[in-house]
PDB file of N, CA and C in Angstrom:
ATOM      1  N   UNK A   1       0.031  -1.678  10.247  1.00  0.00           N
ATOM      2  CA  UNK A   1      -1.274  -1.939   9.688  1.00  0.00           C
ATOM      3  C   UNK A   1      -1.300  -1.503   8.234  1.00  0.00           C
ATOM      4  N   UNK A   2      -2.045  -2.086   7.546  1.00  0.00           N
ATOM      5  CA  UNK A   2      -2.401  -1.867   6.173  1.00  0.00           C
ATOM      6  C   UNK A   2      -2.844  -1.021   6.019  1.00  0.00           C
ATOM      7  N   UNK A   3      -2.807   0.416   5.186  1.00  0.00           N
ATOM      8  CA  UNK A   3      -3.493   1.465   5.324  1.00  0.00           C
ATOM      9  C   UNK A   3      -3.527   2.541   3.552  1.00  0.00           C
ATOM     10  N   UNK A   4      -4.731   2.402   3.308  1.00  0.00           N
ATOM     11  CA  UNK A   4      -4.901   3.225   2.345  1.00  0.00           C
ATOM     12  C   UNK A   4      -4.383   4.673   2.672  1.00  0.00           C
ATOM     13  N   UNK A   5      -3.752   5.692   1.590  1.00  0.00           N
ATOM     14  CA  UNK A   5      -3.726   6.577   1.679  1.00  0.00           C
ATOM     15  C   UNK A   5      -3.846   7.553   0.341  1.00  0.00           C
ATOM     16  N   UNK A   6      -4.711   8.890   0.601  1.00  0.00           N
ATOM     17  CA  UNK A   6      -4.591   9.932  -0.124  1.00  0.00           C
ATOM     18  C   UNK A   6      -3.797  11.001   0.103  1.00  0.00           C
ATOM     19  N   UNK A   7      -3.071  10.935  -0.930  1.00  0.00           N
ATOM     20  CA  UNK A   7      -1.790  12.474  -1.060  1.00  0.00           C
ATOM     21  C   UNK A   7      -2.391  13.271  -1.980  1.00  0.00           C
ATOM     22  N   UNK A   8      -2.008  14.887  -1.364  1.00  0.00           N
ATOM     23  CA  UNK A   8      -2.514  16.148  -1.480  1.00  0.00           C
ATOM     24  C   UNK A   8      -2.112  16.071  -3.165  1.00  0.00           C
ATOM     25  N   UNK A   9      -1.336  15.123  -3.794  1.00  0.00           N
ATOM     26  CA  UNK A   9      -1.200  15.422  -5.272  1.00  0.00           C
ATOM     27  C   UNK A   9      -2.110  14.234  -6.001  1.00  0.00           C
ATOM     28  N   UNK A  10      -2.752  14.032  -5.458  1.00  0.00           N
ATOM     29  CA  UNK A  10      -3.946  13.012  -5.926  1.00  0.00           C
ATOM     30  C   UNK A  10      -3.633  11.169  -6.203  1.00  0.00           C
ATOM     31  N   UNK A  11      -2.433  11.097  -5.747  1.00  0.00           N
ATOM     32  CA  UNK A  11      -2.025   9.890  -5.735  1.00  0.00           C
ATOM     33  C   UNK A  11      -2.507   8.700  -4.538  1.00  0.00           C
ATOM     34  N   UNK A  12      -3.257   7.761  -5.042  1.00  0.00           N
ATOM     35  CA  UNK A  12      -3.590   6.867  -3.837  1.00  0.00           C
ATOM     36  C   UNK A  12      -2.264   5.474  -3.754  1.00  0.00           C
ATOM     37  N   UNK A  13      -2.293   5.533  -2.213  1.00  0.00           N
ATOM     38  CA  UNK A  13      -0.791   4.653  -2.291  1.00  0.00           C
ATOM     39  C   UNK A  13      -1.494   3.597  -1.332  1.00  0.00           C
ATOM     40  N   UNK A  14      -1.094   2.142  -0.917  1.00  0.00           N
ATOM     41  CA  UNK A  14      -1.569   1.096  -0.369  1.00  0.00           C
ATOM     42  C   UNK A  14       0.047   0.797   0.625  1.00  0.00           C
ATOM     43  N   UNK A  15      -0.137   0.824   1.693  1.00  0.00           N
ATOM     44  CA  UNK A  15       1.580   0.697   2.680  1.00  0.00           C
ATOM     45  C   UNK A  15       1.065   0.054   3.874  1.00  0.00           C
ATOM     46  N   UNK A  16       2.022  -0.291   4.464  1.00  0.00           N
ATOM     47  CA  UNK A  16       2.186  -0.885   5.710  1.00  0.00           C
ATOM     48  C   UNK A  16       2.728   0.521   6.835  1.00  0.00           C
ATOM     49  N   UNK A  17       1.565   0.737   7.346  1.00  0.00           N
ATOM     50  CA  UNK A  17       2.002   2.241   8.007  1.00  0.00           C
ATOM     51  C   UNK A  17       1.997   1.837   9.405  1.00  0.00           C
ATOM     52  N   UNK A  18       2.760   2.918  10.227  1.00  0.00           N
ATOM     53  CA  UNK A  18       2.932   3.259  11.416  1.00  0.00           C
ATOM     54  C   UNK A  18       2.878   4.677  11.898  1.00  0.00           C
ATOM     55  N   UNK A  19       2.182   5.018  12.923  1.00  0.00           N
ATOM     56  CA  UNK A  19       2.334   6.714  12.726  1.00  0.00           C
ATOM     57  C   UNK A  19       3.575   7.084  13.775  1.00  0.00           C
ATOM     58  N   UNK A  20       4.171   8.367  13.038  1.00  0.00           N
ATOM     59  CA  UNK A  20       5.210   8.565  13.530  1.00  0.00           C
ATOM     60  C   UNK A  20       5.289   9.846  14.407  1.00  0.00           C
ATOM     61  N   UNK A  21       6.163  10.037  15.650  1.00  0.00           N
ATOM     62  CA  UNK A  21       5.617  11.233  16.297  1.00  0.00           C
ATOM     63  C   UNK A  21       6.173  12.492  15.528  1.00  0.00           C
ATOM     64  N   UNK A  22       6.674  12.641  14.546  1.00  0.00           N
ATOM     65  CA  UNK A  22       7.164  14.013  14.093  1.00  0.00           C
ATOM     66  C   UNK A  22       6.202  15.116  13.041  1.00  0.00           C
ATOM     67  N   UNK A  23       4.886  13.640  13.392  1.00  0.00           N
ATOM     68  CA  UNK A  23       3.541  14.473  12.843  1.00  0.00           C
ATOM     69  C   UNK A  23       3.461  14.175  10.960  1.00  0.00           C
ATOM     70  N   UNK A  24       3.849  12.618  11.102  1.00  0.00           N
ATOM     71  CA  UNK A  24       3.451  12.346  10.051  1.00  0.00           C
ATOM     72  C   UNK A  24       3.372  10.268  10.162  1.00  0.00           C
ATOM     73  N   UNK A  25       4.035   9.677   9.362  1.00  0.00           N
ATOM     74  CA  UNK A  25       3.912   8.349   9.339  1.00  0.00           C
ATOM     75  C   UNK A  25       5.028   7.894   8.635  1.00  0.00           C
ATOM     76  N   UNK A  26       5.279   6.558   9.026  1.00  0.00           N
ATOM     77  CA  UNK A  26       6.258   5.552   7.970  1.00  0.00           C
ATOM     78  C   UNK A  26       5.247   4.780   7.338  1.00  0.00           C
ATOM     79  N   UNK A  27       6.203   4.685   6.300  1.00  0.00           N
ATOM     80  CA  UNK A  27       5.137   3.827   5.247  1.00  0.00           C
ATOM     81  C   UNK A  27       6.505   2.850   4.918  1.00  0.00           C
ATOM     82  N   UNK A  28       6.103   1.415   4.629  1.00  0.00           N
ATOM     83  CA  UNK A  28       6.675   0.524   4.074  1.00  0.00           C
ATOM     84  C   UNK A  28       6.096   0.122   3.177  1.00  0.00           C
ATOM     85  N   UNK A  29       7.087  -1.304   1.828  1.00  0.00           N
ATOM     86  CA  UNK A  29       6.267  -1.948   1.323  1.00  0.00           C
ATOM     87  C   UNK A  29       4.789  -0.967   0.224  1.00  0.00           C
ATOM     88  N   UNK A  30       5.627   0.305  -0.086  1.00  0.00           N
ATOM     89  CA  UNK A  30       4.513   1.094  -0.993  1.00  0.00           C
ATOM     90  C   UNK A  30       4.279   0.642  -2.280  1.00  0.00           C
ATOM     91  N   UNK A  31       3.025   0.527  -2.656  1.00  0.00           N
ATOM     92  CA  UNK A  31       2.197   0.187  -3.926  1.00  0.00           C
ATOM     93  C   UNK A  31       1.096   1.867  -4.090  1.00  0.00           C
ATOM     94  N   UNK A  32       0.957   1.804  -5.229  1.00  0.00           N
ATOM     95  CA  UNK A  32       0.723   2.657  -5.918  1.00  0.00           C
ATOM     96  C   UNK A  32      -0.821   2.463  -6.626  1.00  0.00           C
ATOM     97  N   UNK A  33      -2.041   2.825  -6.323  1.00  0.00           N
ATOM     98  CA  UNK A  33      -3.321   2.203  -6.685  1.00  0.00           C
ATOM     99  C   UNK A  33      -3.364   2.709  -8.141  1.00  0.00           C
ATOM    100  N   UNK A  34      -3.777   2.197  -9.776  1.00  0.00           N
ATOM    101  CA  UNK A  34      -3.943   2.916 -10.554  1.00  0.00           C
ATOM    102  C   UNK A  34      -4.908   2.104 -11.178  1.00  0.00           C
ATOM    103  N   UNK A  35      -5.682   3.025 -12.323  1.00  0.00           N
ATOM    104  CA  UNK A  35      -7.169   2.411 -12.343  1.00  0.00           C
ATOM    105  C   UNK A  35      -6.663   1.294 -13.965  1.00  0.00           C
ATOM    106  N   UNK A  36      -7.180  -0.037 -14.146  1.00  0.00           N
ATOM    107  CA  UNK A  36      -7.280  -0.830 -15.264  1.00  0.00           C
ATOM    108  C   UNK A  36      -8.617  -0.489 -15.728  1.00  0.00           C
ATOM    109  N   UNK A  37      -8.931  -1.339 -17.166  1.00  0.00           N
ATOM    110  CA  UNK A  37      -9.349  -1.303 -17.658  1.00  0.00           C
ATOM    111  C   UNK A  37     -10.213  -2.184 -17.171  1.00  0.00           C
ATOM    112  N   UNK A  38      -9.931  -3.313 -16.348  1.00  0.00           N
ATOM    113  CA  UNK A  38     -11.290  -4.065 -15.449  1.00  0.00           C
ATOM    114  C   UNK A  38     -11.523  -3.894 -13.976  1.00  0.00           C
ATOM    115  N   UNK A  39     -10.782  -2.486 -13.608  1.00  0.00           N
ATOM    116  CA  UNK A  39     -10.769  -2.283 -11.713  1.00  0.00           C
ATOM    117  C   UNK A  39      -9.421  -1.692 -11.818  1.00  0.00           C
ATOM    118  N   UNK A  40      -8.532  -1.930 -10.482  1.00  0.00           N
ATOM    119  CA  UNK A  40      -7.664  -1.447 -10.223  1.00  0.00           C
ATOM    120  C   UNK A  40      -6.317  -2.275 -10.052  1.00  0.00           C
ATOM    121  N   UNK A  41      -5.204  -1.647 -10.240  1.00  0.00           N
ATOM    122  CA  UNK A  41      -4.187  -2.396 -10.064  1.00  0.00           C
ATOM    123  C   UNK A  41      -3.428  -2.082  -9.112  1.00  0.00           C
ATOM    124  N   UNK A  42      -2.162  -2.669  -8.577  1.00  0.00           N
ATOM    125  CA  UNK A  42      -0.819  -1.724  -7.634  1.00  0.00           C
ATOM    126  C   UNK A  42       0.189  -2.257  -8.288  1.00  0.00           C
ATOM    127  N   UNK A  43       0.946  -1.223  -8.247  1.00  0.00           N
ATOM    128  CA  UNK A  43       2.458  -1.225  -8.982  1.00  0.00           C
ATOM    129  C   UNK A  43       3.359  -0.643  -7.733  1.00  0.00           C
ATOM    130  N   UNK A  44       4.640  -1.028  -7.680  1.00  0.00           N
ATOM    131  CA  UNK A  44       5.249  -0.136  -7.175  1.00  0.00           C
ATOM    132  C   UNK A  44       5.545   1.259  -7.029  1.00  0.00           C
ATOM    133  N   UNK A  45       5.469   2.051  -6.061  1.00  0.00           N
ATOM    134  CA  UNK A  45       5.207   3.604  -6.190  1.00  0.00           C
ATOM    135  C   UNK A  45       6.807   3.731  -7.087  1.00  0.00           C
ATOM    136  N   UNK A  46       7.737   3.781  -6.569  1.00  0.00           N
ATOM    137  CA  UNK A  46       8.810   4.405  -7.414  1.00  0.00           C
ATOM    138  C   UNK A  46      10.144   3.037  -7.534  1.00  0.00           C
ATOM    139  N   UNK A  47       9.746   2.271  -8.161  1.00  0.00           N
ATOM    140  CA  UNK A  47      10.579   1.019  -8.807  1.00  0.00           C
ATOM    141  C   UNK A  47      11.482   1.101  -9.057  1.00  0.00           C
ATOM    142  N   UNK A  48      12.247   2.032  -8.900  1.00  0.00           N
ATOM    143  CA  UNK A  48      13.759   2.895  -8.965  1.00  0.00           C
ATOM    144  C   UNK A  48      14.420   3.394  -8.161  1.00  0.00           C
ATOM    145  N   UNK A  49      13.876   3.198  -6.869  1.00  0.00           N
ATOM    146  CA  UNK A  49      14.036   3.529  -5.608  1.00  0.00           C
ATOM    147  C   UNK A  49      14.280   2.894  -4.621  1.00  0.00           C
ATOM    148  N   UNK A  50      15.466   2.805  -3.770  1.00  0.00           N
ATOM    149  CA  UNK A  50      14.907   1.666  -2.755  1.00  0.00           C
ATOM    150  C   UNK A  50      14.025   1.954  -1.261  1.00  0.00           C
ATOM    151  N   UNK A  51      13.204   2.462  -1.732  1.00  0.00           N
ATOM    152  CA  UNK A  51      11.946   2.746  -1.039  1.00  0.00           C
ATOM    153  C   UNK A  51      11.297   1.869  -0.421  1.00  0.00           C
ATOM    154  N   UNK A  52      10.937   0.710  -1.028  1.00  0.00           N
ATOM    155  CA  UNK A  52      10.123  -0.642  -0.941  1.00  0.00           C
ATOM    156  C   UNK A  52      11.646  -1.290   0.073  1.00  0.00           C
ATOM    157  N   UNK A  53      12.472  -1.052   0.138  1.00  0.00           N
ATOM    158  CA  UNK A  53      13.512  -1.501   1.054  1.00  0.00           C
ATOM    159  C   UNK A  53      13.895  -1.428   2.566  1.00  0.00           C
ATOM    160  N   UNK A  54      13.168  -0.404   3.084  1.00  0.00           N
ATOM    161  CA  UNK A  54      13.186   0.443   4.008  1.00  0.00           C
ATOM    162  C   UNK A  54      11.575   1.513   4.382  1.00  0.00           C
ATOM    163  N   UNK A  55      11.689   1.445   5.626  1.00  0.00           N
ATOM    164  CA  UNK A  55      10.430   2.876   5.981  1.00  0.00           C
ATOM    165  C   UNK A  55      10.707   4.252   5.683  1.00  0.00           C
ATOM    166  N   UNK A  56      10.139   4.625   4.987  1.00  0.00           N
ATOM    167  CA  UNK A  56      10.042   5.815   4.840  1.00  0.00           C
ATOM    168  C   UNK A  56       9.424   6.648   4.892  1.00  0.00           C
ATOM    169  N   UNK A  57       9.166   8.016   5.857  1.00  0.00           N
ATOM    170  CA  UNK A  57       8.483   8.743   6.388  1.00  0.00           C
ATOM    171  C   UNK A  57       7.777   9.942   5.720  1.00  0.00           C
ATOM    172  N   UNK A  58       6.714   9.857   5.622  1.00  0.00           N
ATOM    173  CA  UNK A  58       5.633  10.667   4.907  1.00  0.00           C
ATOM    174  C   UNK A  58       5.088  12.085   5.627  1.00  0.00           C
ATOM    175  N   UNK A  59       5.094  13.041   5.061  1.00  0.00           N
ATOM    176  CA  UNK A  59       4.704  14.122   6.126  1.00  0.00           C
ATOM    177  C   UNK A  59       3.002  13.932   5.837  1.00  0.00           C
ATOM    178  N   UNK A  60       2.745  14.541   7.567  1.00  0.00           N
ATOM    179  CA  UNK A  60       1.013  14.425   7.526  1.00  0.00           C
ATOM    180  C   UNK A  60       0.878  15.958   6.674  1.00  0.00           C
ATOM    181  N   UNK A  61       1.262  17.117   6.075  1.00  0.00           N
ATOM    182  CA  UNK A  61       1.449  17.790   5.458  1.00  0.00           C
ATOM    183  C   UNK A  61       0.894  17.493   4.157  1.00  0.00           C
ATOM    184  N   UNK A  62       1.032  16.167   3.492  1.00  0.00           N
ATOM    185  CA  UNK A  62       1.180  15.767   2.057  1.00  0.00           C
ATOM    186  C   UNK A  62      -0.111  14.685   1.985  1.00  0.00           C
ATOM    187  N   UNK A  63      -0.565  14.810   3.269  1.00  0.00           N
ATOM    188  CA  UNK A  63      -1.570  13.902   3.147  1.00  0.00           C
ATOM    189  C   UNK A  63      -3.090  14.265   3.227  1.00  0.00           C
ATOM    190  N   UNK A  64      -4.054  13.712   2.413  1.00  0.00           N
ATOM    191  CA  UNK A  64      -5.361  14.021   2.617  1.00  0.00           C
ATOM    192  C   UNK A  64      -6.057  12.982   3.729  1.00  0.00           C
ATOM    193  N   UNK A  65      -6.039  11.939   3.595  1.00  0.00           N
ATOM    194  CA  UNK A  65      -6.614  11.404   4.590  1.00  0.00           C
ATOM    195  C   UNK A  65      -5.920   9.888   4.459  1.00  0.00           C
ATOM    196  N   UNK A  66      -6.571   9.297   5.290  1.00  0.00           N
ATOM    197  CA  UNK A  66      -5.707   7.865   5.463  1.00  0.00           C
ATOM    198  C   UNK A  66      -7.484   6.673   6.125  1.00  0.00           C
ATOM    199  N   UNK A  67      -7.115   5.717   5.173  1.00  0.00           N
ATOM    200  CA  UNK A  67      -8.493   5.162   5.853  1.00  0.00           C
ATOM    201  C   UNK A  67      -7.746   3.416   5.462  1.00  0.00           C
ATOM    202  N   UNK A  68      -8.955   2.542   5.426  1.00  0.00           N
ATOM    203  CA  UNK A  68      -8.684   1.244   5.626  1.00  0.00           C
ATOM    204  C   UNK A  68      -9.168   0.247   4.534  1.00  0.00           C
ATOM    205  N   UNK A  69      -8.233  -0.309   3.733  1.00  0.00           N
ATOM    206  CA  UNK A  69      -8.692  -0.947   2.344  1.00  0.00           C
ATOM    207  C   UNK A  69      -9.831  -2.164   2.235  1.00  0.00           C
ATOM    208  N   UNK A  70     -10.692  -1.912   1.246  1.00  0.00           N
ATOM    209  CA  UNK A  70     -11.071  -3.100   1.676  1.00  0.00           C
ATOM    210  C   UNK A  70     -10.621  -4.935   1.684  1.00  0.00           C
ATOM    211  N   UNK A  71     -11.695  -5.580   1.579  1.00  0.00           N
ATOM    212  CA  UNK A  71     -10.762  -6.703   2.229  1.00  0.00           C
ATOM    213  C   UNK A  71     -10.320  -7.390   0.304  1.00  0.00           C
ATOM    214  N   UNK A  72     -10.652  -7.184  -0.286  1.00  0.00           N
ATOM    215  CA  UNK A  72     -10.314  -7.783  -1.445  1.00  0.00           C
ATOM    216  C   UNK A  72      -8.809  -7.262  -1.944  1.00  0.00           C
ATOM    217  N   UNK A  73      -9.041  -5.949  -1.531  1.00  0.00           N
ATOM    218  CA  UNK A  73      -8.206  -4.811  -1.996  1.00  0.00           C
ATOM    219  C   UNK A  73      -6.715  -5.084  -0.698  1.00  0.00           C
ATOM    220  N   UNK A  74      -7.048  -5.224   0.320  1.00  0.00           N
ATOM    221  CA  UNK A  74      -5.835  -5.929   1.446  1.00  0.00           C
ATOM    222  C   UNK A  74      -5.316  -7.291   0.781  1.00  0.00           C
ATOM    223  N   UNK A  75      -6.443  -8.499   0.615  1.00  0.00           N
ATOM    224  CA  UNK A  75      -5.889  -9.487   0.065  1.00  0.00           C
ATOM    225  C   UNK A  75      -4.702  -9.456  -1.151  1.00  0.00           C
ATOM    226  N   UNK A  76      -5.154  -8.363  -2.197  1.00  0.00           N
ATOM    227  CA  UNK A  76      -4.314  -8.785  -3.649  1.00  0.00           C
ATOM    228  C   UNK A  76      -2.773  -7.749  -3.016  1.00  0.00           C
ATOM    229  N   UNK A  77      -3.260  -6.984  -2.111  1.00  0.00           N
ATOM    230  CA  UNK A  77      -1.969  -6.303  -1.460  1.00  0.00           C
ATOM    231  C   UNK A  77      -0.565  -6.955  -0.788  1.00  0.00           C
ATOM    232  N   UNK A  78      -1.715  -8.451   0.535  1.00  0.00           N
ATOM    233  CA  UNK A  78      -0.686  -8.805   0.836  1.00  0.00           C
ATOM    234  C   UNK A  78       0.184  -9.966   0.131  1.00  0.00           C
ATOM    235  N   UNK A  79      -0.502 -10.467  -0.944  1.00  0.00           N
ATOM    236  CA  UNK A  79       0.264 -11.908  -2.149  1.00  0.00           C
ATOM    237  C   UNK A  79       1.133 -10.617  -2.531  1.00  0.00           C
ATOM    238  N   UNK A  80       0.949  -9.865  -3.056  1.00  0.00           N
ATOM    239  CA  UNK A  80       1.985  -8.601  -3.742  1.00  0.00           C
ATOM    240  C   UNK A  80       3.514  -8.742  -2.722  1.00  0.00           C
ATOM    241  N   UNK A  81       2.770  -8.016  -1.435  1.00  0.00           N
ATOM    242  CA  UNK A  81       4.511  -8.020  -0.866  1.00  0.00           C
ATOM    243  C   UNK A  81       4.792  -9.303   0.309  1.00  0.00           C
ATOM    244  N   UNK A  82       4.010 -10.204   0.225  1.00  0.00           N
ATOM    245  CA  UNK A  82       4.424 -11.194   1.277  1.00  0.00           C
ATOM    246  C   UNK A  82       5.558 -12.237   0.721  1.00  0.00           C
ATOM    247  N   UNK A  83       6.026 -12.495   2.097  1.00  0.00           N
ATOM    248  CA  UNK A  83       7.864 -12.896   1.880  1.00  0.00           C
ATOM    249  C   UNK A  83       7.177 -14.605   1.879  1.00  0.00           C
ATOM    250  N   UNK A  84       6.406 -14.901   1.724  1.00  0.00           N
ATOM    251  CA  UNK A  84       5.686 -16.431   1.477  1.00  0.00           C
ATOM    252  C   UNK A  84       5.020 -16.582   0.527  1.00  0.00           C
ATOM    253  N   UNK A  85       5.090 -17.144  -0.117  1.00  0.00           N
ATOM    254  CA  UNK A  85       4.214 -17.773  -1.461  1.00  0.00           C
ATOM    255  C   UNK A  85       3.302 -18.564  -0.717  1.00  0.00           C
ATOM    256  N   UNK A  86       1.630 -18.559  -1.252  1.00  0.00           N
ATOM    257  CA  UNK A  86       1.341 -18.936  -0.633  1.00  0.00           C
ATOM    258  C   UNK A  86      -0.269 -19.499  -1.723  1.00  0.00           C
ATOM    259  N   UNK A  87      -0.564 -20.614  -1.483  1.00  0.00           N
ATOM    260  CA  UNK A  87      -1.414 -20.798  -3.109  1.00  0.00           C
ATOM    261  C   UNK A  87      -2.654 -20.795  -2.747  1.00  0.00           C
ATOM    262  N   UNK A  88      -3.452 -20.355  -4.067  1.00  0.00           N
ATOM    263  CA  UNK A  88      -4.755 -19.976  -4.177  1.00  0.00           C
ATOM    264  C   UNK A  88      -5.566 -20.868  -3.491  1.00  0.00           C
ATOM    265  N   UNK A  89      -6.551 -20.647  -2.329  1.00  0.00           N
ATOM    266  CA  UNK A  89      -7.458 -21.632  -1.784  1.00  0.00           C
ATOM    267  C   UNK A  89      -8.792 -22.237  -2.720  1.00  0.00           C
ATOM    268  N   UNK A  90      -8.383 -23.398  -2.346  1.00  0.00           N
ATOM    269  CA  UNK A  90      -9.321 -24.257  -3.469  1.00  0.00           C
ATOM    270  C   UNK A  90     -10.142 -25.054  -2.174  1.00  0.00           C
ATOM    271  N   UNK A  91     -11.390 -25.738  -2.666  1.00  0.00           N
ATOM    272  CA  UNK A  91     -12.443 -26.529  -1.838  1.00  0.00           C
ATOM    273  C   UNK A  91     -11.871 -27.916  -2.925  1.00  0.00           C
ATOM    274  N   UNK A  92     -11.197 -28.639  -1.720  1.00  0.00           N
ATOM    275  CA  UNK A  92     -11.206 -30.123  -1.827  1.00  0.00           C
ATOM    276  C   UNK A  92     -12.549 -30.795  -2.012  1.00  0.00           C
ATOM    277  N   UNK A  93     -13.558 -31.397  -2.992  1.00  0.00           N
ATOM    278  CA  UNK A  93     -14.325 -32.213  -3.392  1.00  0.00           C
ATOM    279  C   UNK A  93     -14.110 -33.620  -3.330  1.00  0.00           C
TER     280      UNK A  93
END
């Protein structure tokens, strides 16, 4: 599931999570929320990493809370990492 999250170092991250039993979560597919100058953007959390390659497990330790994006904020998430191109919906006239 798509899942907003806050880390205890003030970073908000946007992932494809699963919770994991060792008392924390995998996160895939991480984006990185940071504020523009007209709203918000996502970037890759660490673009140097192959992180975005693989799950990687987050301690619930590092986390403040975890909640659910909204739907505008899911949409520009999933064109970001979806393995389909897929084009802007238009109303045929």
């Amino acid at each position: 599931m798509i899942k907003l999250i806050r880390l205890t170092s003030g970073e908000e991250i946007i992932a494809e999570v699963t919770e994991a039993a060792a008392g924390g979560y995998h996160i895939e597919d991480v984006s990185i929320i940071l504020p523009t100058e007209t709203g918000i953007g996502l970037a890759d959390l660490m673009p140097y990493s192959k992180m975005n390659e693989q799950k990687t497990f987050i301690k619930e330790s590092s986390i403040l809370f975890v909640t659910e994006p909204v739907d505008g904020l899911a949409e520009q998430y999933k064109s970001i990492h979806s393995k389909i191109l897929t084009p802007p919906r238009k109303i045929i006239t």
